[in-house]
C-alpha atoms as a PDB file:
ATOM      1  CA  UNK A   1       0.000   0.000   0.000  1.00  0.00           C
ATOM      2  CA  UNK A   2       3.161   2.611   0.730  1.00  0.00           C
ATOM      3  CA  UNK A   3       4.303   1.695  -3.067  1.00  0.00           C
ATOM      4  CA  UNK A   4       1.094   2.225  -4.372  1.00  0.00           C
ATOM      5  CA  UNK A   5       0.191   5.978  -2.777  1.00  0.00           C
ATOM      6  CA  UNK A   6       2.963   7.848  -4.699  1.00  0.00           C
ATOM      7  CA  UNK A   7       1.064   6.274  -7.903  1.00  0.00           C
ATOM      8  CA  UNK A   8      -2.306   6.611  -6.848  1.00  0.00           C
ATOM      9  CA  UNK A   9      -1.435  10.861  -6.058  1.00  0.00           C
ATOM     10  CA  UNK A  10       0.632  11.361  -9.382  1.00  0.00           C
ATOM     11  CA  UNK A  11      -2.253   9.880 -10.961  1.00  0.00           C
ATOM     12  CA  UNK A  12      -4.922  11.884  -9.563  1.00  0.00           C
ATOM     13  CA  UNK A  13      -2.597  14.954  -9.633  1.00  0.00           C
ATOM     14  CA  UNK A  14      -2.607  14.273 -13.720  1.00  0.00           C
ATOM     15  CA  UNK A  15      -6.285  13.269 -13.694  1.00  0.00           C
ATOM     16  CA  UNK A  16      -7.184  16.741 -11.808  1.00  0.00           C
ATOM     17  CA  UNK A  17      -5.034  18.741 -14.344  1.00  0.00           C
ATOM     18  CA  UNK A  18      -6.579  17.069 -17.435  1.00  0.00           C
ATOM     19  CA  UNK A  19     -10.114  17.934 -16.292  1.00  0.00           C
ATOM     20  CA  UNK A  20      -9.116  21.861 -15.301  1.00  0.00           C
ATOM     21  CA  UNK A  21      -7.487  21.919 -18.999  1.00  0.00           C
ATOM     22  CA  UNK A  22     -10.194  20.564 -20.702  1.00  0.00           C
ATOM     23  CA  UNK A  23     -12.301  23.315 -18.970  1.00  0.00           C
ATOM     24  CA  UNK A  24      -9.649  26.378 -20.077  1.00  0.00           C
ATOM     25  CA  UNK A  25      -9.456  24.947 -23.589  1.00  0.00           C
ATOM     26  CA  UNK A  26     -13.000  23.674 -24.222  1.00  0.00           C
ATOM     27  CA  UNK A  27     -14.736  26.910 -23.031  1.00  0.00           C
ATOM     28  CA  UNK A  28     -14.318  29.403 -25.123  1.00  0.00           C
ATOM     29  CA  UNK A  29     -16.258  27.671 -27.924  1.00  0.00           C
ATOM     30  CA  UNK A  30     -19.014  26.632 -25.329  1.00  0.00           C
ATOM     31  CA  UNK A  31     -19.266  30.152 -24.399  1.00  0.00           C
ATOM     32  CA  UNK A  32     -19.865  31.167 -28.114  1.00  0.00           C
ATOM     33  CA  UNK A  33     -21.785  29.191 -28.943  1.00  0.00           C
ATOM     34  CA  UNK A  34     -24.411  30.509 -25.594  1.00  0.00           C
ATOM     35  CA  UNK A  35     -23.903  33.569 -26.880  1.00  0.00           C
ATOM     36  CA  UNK A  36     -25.426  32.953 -30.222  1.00  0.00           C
ATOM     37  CA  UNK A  37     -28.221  31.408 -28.928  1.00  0.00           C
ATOM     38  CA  UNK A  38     -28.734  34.442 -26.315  1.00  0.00           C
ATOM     39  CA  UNK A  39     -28.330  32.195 -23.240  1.00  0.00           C
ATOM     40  CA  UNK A  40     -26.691  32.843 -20.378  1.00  0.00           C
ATOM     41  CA  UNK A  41     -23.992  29.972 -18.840  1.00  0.00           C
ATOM     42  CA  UNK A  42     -23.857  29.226 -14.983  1.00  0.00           C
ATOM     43  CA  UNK A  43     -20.250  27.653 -14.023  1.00  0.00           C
ATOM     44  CA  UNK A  44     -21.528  24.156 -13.464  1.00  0.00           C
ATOM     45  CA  UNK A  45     -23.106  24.719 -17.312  1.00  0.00           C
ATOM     46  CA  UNK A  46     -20.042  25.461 -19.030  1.00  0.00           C
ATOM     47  CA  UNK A  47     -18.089  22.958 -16.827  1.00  0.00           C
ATOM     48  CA  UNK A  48     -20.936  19.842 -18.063  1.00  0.00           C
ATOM     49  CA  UNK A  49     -20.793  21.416 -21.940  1.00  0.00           C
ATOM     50  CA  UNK A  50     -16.360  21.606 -21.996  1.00  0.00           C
ATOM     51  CA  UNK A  51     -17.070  17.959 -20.803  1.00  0.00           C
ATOM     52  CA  UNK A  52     -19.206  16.692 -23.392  1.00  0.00           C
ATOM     53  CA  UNK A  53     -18.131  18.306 -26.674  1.00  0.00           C
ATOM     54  CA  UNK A  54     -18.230  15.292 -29.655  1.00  0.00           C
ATOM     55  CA  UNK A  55     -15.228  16.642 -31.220  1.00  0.00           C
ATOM     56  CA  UNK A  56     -13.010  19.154 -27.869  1.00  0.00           C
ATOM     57  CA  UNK A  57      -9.976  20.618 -28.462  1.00  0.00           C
ATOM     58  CA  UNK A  58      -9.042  18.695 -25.585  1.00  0.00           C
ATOM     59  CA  UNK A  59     -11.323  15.785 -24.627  1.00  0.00           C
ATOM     60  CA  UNK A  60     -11.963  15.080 -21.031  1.00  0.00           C
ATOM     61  CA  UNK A  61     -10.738  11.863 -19.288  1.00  0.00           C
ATOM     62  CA  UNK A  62     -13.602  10.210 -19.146  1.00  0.00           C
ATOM     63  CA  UNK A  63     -14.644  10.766 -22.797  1.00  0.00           C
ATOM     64  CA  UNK A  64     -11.305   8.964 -23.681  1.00  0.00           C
ATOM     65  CA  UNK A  65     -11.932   6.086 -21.183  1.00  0.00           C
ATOM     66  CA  UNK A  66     -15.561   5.420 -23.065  1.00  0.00           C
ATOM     67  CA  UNK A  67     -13.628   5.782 -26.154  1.00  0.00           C
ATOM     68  CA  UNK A  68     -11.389   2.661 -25.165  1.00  0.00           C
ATOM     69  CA  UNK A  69     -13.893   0.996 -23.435  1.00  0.00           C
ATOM     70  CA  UNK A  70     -15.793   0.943 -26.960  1.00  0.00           C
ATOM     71  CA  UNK A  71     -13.197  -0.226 -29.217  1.00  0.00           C
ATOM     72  CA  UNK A  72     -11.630  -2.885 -26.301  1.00  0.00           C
ATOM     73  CA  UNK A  73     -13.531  -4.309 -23.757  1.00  0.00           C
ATOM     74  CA  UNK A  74     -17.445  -3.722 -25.614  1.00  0.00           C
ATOM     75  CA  UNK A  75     -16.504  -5.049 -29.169  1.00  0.00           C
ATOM     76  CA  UNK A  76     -14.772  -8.152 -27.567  1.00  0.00           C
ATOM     77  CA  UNK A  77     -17.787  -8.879 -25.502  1.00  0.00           C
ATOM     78  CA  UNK A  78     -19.633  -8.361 -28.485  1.00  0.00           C
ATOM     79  CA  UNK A  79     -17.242 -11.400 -30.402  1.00  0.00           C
ATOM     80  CA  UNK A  80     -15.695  -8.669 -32.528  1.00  0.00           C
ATOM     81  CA  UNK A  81     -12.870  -8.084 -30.643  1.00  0.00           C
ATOM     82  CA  UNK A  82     -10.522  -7.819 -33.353  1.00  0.00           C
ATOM     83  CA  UNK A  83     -12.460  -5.912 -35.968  1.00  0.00           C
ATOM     84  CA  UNK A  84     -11.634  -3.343 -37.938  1.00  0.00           C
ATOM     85  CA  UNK A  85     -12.729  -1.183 -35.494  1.00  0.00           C
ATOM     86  CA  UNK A  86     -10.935  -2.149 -32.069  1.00  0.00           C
ATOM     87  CA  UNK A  87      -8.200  -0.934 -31.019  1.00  0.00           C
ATOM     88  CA  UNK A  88      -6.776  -4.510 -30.266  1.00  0.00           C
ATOM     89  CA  UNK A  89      -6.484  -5.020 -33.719  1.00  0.00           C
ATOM     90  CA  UNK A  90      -4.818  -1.658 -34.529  1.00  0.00           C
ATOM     91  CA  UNK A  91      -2.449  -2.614 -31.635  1.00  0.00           C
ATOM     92  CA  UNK A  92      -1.658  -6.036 -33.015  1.00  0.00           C
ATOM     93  CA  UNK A  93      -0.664  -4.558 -36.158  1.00  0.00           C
ATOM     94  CA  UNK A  94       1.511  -1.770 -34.734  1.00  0.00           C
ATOM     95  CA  UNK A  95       2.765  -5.008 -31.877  1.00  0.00           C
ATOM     96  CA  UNK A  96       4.192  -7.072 -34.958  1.00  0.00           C
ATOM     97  CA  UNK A  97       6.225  -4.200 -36.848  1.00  0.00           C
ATOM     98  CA  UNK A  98       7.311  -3.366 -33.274  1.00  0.00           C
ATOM     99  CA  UNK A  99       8.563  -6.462 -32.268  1.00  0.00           C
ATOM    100  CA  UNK A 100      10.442  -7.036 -35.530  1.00  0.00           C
ATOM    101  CA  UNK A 101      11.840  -4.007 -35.347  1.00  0.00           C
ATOM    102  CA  UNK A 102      12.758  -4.519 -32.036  1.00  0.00           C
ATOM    103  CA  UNK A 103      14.353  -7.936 -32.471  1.00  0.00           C
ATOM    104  CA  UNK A 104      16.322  -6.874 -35.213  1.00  0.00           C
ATOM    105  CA  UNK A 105      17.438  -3.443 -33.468  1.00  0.00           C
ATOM    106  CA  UNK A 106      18.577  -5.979 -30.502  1.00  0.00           C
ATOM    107  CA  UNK A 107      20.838  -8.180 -33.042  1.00  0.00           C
ATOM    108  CA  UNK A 108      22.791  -5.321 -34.871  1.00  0.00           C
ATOM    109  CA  UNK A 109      23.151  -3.441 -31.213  1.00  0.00           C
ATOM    110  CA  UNK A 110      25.073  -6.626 -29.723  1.00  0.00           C
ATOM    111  CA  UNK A 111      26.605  -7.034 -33.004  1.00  0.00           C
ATOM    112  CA  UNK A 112      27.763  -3.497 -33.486  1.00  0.00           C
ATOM    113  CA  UNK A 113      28.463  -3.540 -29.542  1.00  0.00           C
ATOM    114  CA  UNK A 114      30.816  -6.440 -29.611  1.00  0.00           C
ATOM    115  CA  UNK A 115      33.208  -5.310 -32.584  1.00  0.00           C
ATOM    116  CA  UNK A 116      33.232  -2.238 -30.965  1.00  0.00           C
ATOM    117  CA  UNK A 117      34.495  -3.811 -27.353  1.00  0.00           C
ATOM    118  CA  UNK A 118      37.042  -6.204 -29.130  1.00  0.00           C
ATOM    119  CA  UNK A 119      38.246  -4.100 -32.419  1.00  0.00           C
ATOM    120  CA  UNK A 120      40.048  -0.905 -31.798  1.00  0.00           C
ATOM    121  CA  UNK A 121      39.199   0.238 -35.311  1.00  0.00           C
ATOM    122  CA  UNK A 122      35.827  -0.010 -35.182  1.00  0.00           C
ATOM    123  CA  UNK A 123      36.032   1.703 -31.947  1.00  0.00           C
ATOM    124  CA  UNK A 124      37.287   4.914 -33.410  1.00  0.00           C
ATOM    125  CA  UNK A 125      35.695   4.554 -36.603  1.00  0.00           C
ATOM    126  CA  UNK A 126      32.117   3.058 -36.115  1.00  0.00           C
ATOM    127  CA  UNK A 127      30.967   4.452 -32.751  1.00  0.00           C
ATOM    128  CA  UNK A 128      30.713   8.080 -33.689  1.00  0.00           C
ATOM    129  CA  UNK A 129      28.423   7.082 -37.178  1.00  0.00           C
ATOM    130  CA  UNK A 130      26.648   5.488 -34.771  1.00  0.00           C
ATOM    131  CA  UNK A 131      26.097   8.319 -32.508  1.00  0.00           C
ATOM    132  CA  UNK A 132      25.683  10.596 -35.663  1.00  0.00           C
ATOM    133  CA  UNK A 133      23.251   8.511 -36.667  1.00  0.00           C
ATOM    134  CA  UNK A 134      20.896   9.523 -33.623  1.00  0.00           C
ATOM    135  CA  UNK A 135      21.205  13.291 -35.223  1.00  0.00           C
ATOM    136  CA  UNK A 136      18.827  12.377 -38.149  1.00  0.00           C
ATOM    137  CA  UNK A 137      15.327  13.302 -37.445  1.00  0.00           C
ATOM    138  CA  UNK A 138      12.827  10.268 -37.768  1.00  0.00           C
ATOM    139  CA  UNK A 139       9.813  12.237 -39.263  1.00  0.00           C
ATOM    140  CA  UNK A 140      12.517  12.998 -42.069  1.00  0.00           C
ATOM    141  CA  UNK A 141      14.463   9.390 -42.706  1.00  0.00           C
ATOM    142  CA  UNK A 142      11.181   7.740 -42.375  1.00  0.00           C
ATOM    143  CA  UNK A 143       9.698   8.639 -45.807  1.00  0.00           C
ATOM    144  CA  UNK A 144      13.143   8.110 -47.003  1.00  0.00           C
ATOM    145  CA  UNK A 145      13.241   4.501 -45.381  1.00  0.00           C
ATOM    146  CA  UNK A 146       9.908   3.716 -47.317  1.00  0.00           C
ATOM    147  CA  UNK A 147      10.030   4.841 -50.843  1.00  0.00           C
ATOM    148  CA  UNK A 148      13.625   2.982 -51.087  1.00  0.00           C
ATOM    149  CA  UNK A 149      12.685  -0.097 -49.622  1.00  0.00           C
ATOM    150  CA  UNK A 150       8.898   0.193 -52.092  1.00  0.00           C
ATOM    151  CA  UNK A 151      11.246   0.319 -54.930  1.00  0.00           C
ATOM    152  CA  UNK A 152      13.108  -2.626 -54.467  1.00  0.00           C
ATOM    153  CA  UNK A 153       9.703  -4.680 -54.191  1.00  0.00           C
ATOM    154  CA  UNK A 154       9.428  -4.327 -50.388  1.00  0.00           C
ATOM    155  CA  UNK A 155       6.338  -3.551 -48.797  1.00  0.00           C
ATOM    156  CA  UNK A 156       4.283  -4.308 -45.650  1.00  0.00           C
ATOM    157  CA  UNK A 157       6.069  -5.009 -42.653  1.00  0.00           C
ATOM    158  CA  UNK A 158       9.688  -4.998 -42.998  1.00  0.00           C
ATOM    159  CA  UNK A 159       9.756  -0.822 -44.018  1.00  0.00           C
ATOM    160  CA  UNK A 160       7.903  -0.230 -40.412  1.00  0.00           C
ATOM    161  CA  UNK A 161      10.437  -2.586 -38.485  1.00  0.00           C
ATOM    162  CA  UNK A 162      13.269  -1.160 -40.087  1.00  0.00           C
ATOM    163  CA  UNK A 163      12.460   2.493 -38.866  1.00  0.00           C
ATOM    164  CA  UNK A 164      12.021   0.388 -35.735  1.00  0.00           C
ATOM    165  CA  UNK A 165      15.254  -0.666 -35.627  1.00  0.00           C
ATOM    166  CA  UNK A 166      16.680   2.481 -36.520  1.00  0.00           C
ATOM    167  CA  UNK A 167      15.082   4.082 -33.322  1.00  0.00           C
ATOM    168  CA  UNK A 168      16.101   0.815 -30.895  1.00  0.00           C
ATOM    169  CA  UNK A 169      19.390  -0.214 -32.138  1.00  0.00           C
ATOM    170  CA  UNK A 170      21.003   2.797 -30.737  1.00  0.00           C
ATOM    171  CA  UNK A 171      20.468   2.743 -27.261  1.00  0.00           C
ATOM    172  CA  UNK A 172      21.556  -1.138 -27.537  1.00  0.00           C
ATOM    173  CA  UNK A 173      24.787  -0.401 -28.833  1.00  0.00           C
ATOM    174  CA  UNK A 174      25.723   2.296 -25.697  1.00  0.00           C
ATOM    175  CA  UNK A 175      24.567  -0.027 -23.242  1.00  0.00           C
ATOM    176  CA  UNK A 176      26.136  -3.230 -24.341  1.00  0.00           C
ATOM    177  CA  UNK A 177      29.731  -1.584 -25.080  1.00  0.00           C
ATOM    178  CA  UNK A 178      29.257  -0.095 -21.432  1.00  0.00           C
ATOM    179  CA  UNK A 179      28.567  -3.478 -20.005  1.00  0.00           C
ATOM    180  CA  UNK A 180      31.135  -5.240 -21.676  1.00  0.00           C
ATOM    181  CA  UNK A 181      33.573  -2.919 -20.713  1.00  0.00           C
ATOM    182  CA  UNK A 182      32.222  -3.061 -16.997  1.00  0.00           C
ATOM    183  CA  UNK A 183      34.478  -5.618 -15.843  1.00  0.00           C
ATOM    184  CA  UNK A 184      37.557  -4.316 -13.580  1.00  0.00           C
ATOM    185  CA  UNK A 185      41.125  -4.491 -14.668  1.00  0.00           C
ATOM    186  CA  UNK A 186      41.508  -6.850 -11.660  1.00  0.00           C
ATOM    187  CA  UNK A 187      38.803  -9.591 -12.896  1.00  0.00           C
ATOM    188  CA  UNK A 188      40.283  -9.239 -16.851  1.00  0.00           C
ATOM    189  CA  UNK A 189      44.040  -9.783 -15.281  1.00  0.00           C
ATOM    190  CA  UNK A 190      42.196 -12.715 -13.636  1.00  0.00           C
ATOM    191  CA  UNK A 191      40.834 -14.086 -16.481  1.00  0.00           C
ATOM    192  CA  UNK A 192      44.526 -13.818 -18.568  1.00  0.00           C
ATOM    193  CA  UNK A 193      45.857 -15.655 -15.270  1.00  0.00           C
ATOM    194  CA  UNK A 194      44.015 -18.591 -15.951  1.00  0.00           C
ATOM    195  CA  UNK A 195      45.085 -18.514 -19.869  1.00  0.00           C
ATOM    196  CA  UNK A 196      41.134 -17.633 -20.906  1.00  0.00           C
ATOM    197  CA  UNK A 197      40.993 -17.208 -24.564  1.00  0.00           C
ATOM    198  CA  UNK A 198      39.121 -14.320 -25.623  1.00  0.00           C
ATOM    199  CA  UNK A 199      35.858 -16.202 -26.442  1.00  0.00           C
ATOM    200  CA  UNK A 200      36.106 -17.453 -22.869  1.00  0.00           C
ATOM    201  CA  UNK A 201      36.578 -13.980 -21.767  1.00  0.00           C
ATOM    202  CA  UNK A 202      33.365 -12.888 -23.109  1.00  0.00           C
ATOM    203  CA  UNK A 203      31.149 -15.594 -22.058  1.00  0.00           C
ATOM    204  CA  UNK A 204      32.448 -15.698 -18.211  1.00  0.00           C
ATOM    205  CA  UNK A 205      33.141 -12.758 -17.407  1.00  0.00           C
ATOM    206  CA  UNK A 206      32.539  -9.627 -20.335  1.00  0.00           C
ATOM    207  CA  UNK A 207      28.828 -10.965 -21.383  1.00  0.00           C
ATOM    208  CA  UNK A 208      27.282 -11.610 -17.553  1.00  0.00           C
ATOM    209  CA  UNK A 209      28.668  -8.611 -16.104  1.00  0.00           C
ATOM    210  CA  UNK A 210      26.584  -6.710 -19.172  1.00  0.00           C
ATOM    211  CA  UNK A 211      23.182  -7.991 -18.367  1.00  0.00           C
ATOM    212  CA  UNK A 212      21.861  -5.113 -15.934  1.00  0.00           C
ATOM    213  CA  UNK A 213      23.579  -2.208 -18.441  1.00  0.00           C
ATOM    214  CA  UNK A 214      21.752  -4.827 -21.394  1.00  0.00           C
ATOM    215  CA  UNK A 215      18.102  -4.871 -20.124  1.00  0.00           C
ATOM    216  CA  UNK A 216      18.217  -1.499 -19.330  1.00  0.00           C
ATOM    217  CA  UNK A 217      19.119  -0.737 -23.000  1.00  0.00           C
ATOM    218  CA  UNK A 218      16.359  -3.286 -24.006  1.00  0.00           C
ATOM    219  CA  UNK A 219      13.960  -1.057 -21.973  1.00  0.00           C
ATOM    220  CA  UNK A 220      14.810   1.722 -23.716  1.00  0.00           C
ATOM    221  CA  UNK A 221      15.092   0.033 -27.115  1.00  0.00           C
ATOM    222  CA  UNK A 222      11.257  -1.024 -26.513  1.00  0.00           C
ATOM    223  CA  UNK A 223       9.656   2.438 -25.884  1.00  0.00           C
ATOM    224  CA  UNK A 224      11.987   3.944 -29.038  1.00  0.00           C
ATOM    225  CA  UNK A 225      10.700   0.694 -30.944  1.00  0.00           C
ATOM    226  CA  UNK A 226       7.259   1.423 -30.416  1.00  0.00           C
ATOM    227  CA  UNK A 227       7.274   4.839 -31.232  1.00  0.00           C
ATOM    228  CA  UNK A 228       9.176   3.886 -34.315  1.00  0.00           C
ATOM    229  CA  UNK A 229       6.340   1.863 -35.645  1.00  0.00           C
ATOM    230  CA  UNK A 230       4.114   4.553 -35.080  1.00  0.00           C
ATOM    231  CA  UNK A 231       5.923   7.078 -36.869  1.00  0.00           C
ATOM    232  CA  UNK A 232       6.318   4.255 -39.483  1.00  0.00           C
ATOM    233  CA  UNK A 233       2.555   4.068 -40.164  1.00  0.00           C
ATOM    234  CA  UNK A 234       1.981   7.899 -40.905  1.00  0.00           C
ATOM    235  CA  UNK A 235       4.289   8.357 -44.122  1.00  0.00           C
ATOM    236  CA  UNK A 236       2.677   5.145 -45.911  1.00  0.00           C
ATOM    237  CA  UNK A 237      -0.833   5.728 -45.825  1.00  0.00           C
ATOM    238  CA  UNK A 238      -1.945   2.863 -43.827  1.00  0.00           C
ATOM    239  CA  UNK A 239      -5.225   1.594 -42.847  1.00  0.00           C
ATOM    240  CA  UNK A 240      -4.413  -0.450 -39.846  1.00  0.00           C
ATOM    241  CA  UNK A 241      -2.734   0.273 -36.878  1.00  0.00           C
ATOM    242  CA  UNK A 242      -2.161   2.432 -33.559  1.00  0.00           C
ATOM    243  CA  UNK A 243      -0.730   5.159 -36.473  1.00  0.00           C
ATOM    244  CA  UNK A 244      -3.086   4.909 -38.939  1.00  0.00           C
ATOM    245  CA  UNK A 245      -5.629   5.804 -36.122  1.00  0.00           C
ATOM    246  CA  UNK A 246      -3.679   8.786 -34.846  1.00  0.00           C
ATOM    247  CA  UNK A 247      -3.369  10.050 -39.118  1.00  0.00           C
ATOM    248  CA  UNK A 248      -7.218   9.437 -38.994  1.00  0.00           C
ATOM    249  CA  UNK A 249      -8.698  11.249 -36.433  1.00  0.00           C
ATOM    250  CA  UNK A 250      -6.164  14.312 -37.505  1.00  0.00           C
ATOM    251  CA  UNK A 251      -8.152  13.637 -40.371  1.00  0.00           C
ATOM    252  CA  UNK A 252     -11.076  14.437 -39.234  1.00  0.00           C
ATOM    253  CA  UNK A 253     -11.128  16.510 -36.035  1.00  0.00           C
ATOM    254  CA  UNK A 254     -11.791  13.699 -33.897  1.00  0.00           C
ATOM    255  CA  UNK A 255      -9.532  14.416 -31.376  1.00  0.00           C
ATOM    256  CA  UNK A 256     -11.217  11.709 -29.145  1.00  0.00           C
ATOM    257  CA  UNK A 257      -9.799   8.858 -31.490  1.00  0.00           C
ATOM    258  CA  UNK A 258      -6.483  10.333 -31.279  1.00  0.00           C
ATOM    259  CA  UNK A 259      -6.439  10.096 -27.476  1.00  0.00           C
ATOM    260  CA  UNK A 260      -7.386   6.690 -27.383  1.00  0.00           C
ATOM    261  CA  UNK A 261      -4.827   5.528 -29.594  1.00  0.00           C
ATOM    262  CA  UNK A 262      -2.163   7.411 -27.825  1.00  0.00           C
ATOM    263  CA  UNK A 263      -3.476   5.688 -24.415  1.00  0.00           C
ATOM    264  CA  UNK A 264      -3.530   2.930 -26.150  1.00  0.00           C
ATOM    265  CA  UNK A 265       0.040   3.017 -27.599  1.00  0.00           C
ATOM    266  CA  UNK A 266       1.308   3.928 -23.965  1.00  0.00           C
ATOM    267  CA  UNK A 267      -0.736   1.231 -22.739  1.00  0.00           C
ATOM    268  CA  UNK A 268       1.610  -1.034 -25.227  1.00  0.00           C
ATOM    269  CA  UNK A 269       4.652   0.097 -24.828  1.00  0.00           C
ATOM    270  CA  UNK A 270       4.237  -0.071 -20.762  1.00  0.00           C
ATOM    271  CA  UNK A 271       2.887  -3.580 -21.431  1.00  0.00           C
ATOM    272  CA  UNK A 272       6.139  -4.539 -23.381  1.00  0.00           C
ATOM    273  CA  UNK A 273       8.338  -2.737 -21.413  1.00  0.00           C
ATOM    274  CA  UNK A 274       7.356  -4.581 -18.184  1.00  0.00           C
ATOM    275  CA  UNK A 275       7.723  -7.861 -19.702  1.00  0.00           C
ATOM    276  CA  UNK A 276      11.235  -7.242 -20.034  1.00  0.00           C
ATOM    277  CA  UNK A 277      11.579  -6.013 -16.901  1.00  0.00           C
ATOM    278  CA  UNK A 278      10.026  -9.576 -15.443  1.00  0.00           C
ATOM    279  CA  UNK A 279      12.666 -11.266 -17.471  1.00  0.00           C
ATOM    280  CA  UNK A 280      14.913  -9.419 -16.393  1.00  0.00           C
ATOM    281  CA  UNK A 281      14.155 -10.149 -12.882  1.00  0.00           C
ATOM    282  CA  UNK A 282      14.062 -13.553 -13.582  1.00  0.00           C
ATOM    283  CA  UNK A 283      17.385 -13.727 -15.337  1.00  0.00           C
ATOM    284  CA  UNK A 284      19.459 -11.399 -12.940  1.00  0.00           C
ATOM    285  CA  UNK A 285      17.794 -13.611 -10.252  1.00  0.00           C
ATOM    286  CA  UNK A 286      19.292 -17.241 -11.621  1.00  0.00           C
ATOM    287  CA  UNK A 287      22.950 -15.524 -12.098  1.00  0.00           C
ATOM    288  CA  UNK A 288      22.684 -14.888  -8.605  1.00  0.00           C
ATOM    289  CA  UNK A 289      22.599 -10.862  -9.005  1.00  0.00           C
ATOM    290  CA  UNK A 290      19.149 -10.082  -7.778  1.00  0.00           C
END
């Protein structure tokens, strides 16, 4: 219960602030539109009105919540829980180009992280492309990452999961050349002691000593790949997906849908995150460092 009061007060604290802006941004259009009809609006009027608005500037909590409720929870009780329509589906869609994009982000961050660790050249010459890289604004290579891959016959997927990767791979790469450089000189001169070759170098000592500095990167590497797929979805037009829901409702003022989805696409990337955190737990817990 002492863990869960911070939470429960940030997230009334945030809950409290939504609802007051709602009311400062909402009003002004409830207050002309009173005017043109010659009425005159107590405060608990306006309040109900900047409340209940189909299409607010800023829509209320609770207008959100019945949002999600009606794509989620209502359309699977109704057996169409992956329609079209839910939000399930459009999460599944943006999950898989995620996940890809995270898995492969993962495998060229190790990569890139161990030639870095055990090659001097790559070292000086690698590493600061790689930080460079970071310096390119996605909303600009994205487009870029799509038409070039749709020329060469490659659609779908793969051109969201690579912008995935592009987003995840980074944060991979610092953490795993920190953690395989976290060793002391003491436990290396150890390991030279004992004649270990360099491959049993890594394994022993360089690749178990980088597992906190690793999952912490993986964290990271989840919320970037997320967003990644996302920002993926916009630039191609798509009809499916957490993105494709955001580019919709801009479409069309309804800035209701493009709350849900973004609640929706937290809800996700906490989701993912925290399984990574469990495994974490459970694999810092059988080397014996938890």
């Amino acid at each position: 219960m002492r863990n869960l009061l911070p939470v429960l007060t940030i997230v009334t604290a945030i809950l409290v602030i939504w609802y007051a802006a709602a009311v400062a941004l909402n009003a002004q259009w409830v207050r002309d539109q009173a005017t043109r009809a010659g009425h005159e609006l107590s405060l608990p009027a306006l309040v109900e009105a900047t409340w209940s608005q189909d299409k607010p500037k800023l829509p209320a909590p609770h207008q959100v919540a019945v949002e999600i409720w009606q794509t989620t929870g209502a359309m699977v009780l109704a057996g169409r829980g992956f329609s079209k329509r839910s939000l399930f589906y459009h999460s599944w869609i943006t999950f898989s180009s995620t996940a890809l994009g995270f898995l492969l982000g993962t495998a060229l961050g190790v990569a890139l992280a161990i030639g870095i660790v055990y090659n001097r050249t790559m070292d000086m010459s690698v590493m600061p492309w790689v930080i460079a890289s970071q310096t390119i604004p996605i909303l600009a290579i994205a487009p870029m990452i799509i038409v070039v891959l749709n020329a060469v016959g490659i659609s779908g997927l793969l051109p969201k999961a690579m912008i995935s990767m592009y987003l995840s791979f980074f944060p991979v790469v610092v953490g795993m050349v920190k953690g395989l450089r976290s060793p002391a000189t003491m436990q290396l001169d150890q390991m030279r002691t004992w004649n270990a070759s360099p491959a049993q170098t890594f394994w022993k000592l360089r690749l178990p000593s980088s597992m906190p500095y690793l999952f912490t990167s993986l964290k990271i590497g989840m919320a970037a790949s997320v967003v990644g797929a996302i920002v993926g979805e916009l630039p191609t037009g798509a009809v499916a997906g957490l993105g494709a829901r955001l580019l919709a409702g801009s479409y069309y003022g309804q800035t209701i849908q493009i709350w849900s989805a973004l609640i929706m696409a937290a809800t996700l990337a906490a989701v993912l995150v925290g399984l990574i955190g469990l495994v974490q737990r459970m694999t810092l817990r059988r080397m014996g460092m938890a």
